[in-house]
C-alpha atoms as a PDB file:
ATOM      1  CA  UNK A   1      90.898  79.105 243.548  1.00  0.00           C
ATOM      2  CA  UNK A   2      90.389  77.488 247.049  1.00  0.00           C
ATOM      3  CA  UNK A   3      86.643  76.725 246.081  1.00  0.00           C
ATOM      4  CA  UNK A   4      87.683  74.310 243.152  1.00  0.00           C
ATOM      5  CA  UNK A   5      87.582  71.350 245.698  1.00  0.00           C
ATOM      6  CA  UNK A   6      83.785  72.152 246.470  1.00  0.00           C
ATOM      7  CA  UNK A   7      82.829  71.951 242.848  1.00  0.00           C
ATOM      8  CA  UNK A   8      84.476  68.772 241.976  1.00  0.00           C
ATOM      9  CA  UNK A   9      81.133  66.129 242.606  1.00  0.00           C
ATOM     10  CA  UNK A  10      81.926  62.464 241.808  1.00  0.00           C
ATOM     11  CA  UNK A  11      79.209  60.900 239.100  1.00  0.00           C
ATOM     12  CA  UNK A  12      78.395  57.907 237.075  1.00  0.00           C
ATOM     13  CA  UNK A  13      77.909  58.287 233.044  1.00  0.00           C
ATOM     14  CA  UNK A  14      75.838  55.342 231.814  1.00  0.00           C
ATOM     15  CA  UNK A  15      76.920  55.348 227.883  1.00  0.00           C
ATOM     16  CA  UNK A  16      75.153  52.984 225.854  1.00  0.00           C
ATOM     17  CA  UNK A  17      74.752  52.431 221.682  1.00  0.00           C
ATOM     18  CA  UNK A  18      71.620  50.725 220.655  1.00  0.00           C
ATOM     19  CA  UNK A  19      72.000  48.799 217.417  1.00  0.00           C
ATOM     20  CA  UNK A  20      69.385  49.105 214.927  1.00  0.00           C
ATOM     21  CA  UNK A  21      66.153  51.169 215.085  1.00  0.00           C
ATOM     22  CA  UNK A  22      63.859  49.515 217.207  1.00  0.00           C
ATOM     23  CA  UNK A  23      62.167  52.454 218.677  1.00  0.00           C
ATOM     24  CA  UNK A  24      60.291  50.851 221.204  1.00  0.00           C
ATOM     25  CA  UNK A  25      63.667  49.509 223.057  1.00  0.00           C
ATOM     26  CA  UNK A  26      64.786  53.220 222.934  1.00  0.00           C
ATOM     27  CA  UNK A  27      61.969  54.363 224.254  1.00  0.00           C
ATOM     28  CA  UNK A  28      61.687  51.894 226.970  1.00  0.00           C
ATOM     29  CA  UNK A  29      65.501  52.541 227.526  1.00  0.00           C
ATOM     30  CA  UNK A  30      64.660  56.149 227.948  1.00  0.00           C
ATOM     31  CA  UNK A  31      61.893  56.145 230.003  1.00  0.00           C
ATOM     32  CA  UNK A  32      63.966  53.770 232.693  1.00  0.00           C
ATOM     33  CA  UNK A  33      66.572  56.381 232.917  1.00  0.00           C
ATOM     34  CA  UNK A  34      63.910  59.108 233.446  1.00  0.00           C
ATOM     35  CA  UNK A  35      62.278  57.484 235.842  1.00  0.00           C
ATOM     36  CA  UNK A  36      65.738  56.932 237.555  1.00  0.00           C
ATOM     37  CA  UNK A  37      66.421  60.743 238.145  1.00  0.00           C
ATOM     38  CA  UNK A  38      69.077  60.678 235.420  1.00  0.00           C
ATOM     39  CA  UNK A  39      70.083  63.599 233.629  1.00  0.00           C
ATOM     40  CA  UNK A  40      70.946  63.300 229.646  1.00  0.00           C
ATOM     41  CA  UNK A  41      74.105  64.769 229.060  1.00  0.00           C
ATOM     42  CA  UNK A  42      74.793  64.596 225.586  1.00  0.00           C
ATOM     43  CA  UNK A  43      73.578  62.555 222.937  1.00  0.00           C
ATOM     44  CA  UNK A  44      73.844  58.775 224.794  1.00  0.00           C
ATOM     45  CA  UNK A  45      75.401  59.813 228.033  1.00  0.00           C
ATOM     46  CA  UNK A  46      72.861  59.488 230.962  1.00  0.00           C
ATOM     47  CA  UNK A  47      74.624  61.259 234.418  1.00  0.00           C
ATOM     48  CA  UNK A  48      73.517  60.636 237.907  1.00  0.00           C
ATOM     49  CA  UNK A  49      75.212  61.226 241.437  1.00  0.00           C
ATOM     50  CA  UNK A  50      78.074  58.474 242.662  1.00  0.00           C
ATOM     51  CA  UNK A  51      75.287  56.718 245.344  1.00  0.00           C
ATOM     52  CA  UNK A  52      75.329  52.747 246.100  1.00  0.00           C
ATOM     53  CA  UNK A  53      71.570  52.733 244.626  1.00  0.00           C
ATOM     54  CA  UNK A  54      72.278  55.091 241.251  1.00  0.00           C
ATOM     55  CA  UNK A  55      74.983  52.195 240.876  1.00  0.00           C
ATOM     56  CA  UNK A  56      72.898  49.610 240.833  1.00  0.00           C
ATOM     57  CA  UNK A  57      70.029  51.215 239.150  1.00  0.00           C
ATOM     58  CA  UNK A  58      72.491  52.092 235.908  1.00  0.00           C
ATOM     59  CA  UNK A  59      74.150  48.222 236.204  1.00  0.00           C
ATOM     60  CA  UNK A  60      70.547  47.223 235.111  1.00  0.00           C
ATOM     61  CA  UNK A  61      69.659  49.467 232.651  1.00  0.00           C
ATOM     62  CA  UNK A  62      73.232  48.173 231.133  1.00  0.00           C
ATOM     63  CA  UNK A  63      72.428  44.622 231.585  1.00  0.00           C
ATOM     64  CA  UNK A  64      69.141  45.419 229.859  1.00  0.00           C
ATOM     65  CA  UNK A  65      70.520  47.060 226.956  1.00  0.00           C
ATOM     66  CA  UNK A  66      72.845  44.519 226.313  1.00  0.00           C
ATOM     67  CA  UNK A  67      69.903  41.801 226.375  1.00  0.00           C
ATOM     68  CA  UNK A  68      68.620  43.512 223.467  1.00  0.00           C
ATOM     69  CA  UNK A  69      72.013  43.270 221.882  1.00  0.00           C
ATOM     70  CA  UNK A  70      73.837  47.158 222.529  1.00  0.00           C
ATOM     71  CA  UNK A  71      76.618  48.485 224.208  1.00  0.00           C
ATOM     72  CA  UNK A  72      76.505  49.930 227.275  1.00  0.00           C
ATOM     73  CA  UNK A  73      79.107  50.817 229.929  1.00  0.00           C
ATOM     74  CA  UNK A  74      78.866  52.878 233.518  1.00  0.00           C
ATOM     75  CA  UNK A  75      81.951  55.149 233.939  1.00  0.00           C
ATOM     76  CA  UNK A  76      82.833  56.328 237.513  1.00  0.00           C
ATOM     77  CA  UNK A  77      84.146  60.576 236.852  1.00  0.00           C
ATOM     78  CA  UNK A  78      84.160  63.420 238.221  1.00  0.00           C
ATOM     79  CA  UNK A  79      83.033  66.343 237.480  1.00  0.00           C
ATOM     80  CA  UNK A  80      84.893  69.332 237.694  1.00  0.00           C
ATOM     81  CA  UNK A  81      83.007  72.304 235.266  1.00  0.00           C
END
């Protein structure tokens, strides 16, 4: 049980909803969190390492989202499994 402190790694979740079914925002979308080393978690939650630059790099992708009128949030976690 001592080891559970080495496992716990802080993250960011980008979560976003895209209305409609523009595919070509999507994809866009998609390959912008690609090329930014995020990881898909499940269906529309992007993960990457707590970093200064991952923060900034998933407050754009948000603000770009939301210009093409979705949802999108960045959630600070941990993650512990």
């Amino acid at each position: 049980m001592s080891n559970i402190g080495h496992m716990n790694q802080e993250i960011l979740i980008l979560t976003f909803d895209l209305i409609g079914d523009n595919w070509s925002i999507r994809k866009k979308i998609w390959r912008e969190l690609q090329e930014s080393g995020a990881k898909l978690a499940y269906r529309s939650h992007w993960t990457l390492p707590l970093n200064e630059e991952n923060l900034i790099e998933f407050k754009r992708i948000c603000e770009e989202i939301r210009k093409f009128g979705g949802k999108a949030e960045v959630i600070k976690g941990v993650k512990v499994v």
